[in-house]
PDB file of N, CA and C in Angstrom:
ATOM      1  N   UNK A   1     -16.007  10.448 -16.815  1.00  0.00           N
ATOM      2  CA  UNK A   1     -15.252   9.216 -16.745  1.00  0.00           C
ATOM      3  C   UNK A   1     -14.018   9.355 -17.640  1.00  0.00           C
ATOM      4  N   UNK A   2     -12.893   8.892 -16.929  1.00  0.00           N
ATOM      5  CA  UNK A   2     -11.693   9.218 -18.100  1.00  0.00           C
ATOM      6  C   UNK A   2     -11.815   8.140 -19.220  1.00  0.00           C
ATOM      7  N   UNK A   3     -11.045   8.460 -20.168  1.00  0.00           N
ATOM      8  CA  UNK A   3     -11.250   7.607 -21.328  1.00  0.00           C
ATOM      9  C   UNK A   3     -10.857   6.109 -21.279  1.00  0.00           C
ATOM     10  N   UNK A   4      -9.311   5.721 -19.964  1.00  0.00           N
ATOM     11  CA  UNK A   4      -9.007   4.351 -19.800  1.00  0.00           C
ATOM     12  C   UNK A   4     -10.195   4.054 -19.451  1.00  0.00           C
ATOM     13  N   UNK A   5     -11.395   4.447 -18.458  1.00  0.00           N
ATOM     14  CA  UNK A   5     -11.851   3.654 -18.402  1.00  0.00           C
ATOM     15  C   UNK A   5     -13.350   3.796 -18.398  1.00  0.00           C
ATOM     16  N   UNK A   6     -13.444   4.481 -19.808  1.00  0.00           N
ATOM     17  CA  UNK A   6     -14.543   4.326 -20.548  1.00  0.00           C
ATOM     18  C   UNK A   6     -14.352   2.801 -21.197  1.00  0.00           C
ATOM     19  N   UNK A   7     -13.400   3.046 -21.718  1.00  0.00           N
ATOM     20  CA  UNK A   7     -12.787   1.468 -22.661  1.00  0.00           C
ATOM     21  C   UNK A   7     -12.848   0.315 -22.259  1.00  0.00           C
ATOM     22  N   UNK A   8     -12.862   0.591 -21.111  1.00  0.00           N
ATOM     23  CA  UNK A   8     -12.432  -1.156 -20.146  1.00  0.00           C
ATOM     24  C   UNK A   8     -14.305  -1.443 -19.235  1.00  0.00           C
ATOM     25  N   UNK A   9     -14.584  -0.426 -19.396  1.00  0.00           N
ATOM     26  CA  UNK A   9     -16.491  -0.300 -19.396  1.00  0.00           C
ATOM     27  C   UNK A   9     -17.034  -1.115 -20.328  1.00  0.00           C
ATOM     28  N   UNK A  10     -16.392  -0.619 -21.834  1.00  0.00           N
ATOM     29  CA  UNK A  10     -16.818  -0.928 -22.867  1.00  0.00           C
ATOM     30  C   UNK A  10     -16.509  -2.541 -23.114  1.00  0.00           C
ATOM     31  N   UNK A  11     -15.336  -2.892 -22.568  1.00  0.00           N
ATOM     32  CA  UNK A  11     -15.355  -3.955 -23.277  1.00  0.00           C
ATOM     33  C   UNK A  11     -15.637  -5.265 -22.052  1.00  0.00           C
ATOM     34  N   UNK A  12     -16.232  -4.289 -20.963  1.00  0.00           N
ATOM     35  CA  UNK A  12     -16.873  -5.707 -19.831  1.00  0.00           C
ATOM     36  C   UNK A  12     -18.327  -5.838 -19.655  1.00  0.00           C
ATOM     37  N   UNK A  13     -18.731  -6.212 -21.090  1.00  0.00           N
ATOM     38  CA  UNK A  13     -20.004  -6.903 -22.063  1.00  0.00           C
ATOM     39  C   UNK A  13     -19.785  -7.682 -22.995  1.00  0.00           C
ATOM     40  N   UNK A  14     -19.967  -8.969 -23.052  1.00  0.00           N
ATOM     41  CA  UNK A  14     -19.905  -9.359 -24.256  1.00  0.00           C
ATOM     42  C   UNK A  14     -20.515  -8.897 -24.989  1.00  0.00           C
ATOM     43  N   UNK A  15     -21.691  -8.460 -25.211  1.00  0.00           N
ATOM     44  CA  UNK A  15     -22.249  -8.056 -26.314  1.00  0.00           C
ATOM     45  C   UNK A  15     -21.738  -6.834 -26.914  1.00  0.00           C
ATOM     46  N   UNK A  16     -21.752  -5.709 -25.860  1.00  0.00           N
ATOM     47  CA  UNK A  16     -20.467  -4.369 -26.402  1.00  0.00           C
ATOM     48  C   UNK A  16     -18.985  -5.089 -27.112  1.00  0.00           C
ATOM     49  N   UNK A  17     -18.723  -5.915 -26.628  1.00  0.00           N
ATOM     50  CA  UNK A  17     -17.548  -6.723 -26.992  1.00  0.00           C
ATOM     51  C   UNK A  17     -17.951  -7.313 -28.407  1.00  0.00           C
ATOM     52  N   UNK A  18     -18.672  -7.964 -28.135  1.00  0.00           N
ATOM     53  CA  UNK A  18     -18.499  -8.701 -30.288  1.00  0.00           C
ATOM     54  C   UNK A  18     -18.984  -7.810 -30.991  1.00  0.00           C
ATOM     55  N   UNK A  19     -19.428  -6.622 -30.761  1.00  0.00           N
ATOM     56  CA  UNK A  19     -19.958  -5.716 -31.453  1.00  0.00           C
ATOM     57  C   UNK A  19     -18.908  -4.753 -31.848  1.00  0.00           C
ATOM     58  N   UNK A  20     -17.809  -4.455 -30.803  1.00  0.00           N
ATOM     59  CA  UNK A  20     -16.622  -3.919 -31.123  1.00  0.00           C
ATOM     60  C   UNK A  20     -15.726  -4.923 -32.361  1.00  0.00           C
ATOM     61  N   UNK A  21     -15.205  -5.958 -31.890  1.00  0.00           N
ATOM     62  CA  UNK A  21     -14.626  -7.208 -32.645  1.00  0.00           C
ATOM     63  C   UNK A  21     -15.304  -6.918 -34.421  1.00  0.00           C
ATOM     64  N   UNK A  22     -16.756  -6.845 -34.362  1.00  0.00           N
ATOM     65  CA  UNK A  22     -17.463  -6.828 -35.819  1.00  0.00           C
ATOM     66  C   UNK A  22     -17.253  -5.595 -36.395  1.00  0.00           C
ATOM     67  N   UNK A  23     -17.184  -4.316 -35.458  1.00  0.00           N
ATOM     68  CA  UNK A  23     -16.964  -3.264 -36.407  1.00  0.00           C
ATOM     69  C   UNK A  23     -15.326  -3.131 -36.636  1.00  0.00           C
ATOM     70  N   UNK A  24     -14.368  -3.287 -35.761  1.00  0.00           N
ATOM     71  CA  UNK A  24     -12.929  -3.816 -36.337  1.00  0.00           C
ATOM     72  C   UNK A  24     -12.419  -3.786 -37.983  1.00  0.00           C
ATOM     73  N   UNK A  25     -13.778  -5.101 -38.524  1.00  0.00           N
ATOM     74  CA  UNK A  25     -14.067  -5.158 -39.833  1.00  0.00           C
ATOM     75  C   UNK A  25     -13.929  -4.475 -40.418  1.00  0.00           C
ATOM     76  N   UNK A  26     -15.137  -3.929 -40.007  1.00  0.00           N
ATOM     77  CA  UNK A  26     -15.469  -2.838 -41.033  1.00  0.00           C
ATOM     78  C   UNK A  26     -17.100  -2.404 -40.636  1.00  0.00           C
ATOM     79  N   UNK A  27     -17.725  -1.301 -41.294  1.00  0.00           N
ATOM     80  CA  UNK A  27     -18.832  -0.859 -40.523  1.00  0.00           C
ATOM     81  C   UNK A  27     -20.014  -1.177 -40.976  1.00  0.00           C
ATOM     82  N   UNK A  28     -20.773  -0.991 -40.006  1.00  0.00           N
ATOM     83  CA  UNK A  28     -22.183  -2.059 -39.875  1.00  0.00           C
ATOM     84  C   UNK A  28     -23.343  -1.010 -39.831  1.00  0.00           C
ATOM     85  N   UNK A  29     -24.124  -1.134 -41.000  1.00  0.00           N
ATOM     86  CA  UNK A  29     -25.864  -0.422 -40.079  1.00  0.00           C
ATOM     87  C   UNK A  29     -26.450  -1.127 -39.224  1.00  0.00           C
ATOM     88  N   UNK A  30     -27.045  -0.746 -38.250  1.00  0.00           N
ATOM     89  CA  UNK A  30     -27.314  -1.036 -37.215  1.00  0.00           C
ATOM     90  C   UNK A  30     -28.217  -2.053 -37.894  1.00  0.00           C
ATOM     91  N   UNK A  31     -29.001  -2.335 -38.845  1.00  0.00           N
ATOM     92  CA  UNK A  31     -30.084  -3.530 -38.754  1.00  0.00           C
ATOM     93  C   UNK A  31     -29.387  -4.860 -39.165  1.00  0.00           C
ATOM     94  N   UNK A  32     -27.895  -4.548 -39.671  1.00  0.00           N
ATOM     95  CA  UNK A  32     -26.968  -5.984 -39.722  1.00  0.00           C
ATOM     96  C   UNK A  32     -26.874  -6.378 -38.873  1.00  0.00           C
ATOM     97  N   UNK A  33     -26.016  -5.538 -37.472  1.00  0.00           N
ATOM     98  CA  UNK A  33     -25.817  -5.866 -36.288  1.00  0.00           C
ATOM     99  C   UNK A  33     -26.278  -6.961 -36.114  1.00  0.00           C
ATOM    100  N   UNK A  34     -27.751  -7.096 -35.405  1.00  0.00           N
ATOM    101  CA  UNK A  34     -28.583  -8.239 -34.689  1.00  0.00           C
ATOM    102  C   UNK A  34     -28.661  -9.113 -35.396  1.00  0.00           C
ATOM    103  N   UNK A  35     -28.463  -9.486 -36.703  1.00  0.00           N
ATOM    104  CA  UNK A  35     -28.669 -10.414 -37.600  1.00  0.00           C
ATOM    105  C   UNK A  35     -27.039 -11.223 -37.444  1.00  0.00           C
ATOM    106  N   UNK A  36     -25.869 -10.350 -37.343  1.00  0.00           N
ATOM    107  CA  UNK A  36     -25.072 -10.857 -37.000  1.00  0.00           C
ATOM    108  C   UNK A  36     -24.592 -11.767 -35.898  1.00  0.00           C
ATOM    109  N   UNK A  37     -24.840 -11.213 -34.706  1.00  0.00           N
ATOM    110  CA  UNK A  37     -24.422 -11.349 -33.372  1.00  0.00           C
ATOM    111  C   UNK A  37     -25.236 -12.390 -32.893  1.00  0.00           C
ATOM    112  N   UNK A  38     -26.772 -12.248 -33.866  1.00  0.00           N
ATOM    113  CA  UNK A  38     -27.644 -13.292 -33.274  1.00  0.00           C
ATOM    114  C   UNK A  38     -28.514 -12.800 -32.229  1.00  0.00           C
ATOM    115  N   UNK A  39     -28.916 -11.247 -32.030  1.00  0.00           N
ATOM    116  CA  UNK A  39     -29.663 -10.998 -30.778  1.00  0.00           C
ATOM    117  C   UNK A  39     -30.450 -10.061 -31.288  1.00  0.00           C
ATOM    118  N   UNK A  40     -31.366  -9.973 -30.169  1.00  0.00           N
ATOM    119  CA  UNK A  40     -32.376  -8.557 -30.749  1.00  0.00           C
ATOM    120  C   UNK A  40     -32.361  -7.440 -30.607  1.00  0.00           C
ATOM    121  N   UNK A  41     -32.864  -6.526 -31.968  1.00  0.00           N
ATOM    122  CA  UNK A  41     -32.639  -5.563 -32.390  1.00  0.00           C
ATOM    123  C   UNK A  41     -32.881  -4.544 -31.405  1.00  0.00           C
ATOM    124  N   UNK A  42     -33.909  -4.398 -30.052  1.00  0.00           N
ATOM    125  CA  UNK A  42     -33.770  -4.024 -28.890  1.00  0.00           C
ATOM    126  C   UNK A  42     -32.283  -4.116 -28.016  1.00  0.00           C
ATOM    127  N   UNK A  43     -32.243  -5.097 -27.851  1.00  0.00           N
ATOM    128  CA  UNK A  43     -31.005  -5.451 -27.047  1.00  0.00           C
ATOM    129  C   UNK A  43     -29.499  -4.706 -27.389  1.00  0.00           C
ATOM    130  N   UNK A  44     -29.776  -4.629 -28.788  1.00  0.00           N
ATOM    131  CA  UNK A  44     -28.215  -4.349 -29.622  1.00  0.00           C
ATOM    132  C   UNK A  44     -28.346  -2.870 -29.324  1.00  0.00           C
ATOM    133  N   UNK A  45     -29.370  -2.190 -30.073  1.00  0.00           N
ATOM    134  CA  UNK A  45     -29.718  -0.821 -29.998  1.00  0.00           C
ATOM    135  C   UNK A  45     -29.235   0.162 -28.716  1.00  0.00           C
ATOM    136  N   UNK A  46     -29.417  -0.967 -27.419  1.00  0.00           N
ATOM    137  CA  UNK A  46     -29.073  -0.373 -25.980  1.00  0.00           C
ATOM    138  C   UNK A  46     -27.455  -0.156 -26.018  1.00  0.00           C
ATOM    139  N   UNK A  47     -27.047  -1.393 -26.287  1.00  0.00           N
ATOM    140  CA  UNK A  47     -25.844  -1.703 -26.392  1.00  0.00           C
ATOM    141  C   UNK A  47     -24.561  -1.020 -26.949  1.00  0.00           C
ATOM    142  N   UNK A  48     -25.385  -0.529 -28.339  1.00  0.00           N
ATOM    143  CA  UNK A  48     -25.081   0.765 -29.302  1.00  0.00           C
ATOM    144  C   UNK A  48     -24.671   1.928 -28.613  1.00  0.00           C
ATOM    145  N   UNK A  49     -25.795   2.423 -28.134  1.00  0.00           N
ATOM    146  CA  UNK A  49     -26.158   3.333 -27.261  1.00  0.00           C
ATOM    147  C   UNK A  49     -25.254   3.449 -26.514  1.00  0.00           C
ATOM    148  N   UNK A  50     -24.995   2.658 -25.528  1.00  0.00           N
ATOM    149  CA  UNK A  50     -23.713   2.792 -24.591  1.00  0.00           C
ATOM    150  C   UNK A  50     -22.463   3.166 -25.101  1.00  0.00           C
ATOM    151  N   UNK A  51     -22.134   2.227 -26.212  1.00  0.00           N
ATOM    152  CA  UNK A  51     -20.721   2.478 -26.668  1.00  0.00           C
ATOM    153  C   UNK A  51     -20.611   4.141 -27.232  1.00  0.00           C
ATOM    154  N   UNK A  52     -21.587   4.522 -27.862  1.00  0.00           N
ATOM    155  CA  UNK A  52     -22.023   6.004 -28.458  1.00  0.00           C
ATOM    156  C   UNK A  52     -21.574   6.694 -27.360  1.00  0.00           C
ATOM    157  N   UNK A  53     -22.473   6.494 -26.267  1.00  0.00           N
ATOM    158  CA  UNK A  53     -21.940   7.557 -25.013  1.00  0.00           C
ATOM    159  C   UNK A  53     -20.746   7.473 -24.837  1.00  0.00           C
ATOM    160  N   UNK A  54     -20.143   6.449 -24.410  1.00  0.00           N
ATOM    161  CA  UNK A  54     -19.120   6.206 -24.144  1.00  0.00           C
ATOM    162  C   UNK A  54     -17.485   7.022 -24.814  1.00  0.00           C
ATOM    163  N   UNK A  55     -18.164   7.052 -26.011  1.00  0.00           N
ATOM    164  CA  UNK A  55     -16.996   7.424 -27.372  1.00  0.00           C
ATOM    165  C   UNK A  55     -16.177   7.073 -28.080  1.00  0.00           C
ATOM    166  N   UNK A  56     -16.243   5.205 -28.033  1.00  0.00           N
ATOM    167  CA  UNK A  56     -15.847   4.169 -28.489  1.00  0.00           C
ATOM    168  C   UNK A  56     -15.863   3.918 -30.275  1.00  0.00           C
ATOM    169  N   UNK A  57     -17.668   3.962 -30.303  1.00  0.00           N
ATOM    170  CA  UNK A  57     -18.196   4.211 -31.775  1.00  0.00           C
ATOM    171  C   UNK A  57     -18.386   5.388 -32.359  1.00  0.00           C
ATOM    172  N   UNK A  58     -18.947   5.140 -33.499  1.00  0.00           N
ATOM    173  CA  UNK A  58     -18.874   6.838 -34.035  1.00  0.00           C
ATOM    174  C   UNK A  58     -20.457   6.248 -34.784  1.00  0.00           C
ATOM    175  N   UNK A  59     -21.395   7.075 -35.248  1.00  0.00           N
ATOM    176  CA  UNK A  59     -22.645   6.481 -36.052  1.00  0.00           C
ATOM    177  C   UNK A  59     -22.609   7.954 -37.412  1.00  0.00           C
ATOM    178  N   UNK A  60     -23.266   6.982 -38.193  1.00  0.00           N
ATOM    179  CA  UNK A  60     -23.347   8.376 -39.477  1.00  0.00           C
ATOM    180  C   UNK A  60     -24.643   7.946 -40.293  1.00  0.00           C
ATOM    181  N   UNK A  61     -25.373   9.364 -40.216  1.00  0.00           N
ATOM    182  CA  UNK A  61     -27.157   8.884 -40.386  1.00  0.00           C
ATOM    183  C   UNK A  61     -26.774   9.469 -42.249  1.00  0.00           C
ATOM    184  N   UNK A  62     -27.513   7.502 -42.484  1.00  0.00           N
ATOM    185  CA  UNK A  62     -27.007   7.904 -44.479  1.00  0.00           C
ATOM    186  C   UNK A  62     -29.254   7.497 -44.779  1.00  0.00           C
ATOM    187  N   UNK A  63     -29.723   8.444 -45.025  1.00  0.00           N
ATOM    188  CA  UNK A  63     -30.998   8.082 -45.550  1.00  0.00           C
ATOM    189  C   UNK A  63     -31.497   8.455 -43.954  1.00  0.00           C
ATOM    190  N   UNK A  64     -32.410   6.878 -44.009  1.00  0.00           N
ATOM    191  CA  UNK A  64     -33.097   6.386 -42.494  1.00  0.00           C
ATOM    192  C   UNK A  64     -32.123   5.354 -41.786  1.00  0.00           C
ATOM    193  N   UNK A  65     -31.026   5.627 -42.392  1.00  0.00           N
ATOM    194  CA  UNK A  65     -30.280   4.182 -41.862  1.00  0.00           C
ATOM    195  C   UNK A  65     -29.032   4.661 -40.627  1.00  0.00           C
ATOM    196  N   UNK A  66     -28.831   3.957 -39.985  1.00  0.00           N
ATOM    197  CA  UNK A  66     -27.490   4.363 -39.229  1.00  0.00           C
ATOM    198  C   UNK A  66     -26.384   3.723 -39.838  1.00  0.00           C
ATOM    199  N   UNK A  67     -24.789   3.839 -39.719  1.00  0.00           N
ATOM    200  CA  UNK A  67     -24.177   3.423 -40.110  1.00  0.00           C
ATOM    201  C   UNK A  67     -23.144   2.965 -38.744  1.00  0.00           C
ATOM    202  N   UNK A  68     -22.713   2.087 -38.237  1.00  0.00           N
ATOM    203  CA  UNK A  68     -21.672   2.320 -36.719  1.00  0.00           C
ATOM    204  C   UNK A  68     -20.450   2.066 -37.373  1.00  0.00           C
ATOM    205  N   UNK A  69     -19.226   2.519 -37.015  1.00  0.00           N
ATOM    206  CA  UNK A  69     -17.750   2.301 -37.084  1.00  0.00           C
ATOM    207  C   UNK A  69     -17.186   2.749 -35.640  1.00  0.00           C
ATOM    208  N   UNK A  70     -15.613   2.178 -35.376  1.00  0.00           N
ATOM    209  CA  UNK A  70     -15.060   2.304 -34.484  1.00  0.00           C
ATOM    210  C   UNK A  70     -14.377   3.877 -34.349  1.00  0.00           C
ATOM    211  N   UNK A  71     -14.557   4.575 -33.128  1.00  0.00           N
ATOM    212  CA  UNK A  71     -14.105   5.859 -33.197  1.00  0.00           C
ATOM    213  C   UNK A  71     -13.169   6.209 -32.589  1.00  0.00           C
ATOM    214  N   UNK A  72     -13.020   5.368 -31.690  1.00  0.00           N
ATOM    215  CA  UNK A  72     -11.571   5.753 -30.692  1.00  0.00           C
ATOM    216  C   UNK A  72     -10.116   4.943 -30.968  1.00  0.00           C
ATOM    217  N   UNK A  73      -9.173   5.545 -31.239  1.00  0.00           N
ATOM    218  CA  UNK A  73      -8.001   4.979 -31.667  1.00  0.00           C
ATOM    219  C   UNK A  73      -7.611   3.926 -30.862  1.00  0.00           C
ATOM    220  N   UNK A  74      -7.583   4.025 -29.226  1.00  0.00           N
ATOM    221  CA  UNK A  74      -7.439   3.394 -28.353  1.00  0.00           C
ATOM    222  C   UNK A  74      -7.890   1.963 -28.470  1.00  0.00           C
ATOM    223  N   UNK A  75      -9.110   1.823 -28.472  1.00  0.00           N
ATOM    224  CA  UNK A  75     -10.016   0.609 -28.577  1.00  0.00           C
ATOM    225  C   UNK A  75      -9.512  -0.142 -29.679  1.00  0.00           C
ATOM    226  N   UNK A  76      -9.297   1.028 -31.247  1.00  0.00           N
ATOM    227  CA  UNK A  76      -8.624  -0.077 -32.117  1.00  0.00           C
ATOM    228  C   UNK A  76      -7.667  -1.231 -32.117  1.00  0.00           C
ATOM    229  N   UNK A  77      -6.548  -0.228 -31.418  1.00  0.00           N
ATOM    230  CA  UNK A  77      -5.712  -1.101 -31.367  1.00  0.00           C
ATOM    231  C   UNK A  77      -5.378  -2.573 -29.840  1.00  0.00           C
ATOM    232  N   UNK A  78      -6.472  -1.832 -29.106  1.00  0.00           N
ATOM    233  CA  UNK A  78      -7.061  -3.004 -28.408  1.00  0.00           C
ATOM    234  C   UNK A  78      -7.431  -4.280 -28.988  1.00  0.00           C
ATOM    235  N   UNK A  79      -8.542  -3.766 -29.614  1.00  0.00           N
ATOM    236  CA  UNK A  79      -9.463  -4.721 -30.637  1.00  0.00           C
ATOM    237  C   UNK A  79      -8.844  -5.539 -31.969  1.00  0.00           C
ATOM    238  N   UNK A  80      -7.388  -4.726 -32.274  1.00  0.00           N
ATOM    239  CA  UNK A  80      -6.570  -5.305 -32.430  1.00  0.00           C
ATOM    240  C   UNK A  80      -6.321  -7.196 -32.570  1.00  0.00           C
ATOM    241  N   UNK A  81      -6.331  -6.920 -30.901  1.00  0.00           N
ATOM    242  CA  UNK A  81      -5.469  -7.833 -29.887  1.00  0.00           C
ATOM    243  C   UNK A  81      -6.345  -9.210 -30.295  1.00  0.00           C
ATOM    244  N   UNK A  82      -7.235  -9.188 -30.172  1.00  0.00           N
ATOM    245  CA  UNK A  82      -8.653  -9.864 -30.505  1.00  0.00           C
ATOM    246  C   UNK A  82      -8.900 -10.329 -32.254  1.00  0.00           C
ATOM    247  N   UNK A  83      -8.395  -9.550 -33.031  1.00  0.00           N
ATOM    248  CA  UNK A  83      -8.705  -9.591 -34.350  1.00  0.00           C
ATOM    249  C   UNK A  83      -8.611 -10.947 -34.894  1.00  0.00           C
ATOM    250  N   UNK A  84      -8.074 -12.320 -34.690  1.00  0.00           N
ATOM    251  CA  UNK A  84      -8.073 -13.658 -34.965  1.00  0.00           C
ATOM    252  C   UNK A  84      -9.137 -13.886 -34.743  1.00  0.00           C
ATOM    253  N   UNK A  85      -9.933 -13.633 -33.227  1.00  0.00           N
ATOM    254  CA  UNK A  85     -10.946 -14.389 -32.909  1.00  0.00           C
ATOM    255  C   UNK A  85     -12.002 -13.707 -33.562  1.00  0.00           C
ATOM    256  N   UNK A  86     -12.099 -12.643 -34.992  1.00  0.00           N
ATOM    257  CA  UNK A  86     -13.310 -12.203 -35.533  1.00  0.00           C
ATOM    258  C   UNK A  86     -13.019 -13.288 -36.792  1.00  0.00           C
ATOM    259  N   UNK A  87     -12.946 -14.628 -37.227  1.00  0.00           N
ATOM    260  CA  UNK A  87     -13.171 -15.467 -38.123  1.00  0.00           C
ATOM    261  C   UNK A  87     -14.166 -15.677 -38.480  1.00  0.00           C
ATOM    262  N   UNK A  88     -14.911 -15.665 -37.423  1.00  0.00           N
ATOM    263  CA  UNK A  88     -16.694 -16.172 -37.622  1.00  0.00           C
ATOM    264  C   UNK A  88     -17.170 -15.489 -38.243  1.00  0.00           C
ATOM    265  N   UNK A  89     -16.994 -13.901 -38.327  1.00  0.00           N
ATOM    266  CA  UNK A  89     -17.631 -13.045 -38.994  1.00  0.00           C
ATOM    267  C   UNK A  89     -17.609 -13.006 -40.660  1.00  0.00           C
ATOM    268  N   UNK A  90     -16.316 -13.113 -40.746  1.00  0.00           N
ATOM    269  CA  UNK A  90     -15.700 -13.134 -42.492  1.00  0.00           C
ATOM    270  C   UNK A  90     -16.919 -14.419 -43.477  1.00  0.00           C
TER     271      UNK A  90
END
């Protein structure tokens, strides 16, 4: 899949979507995630998963823990575009 449209994959989920928006921030272990977003830790995990394949996120194993951040330059400055509507998070 080319990379435009890995991206435009990625971001037709909301849930891949506020999950992008939250790491924007700044980066999340995966057991914040669901506590954030409000969903379960199943659900997110899949979700993860996708964006991973995809090549969107990047993950970095610190202990037993995962760590997610944003990996593709592209998406950043997408996610960018969006960056007002991450208030809720702060």
């Amino acid at each position: 899949m080319k990379e435009d449209m890995k991206i435009i994959y990625a971001l037709n989920n909301e849930l891949r979507f506020e999950i992008l928006k939250l790491l924007l921030l700044q980066n999340y272990y995966a057991c914040e995630i669901p506590l954030i977003v409000k969903r379960n830790q199943p659900t997110v995990s899949h979700q993860l998963s996708k964006l991973l394949n995809l090549g969107v996120i990047g993950v970095k194993k610190i202990g037993n823990k995962r760590l997610y951040y944003l990996l593709n330059e592209k998406i950043k400055t997408i996610m960018k575009i969006f960056e007002n509507d991450t208030s809720k998070y702060k």
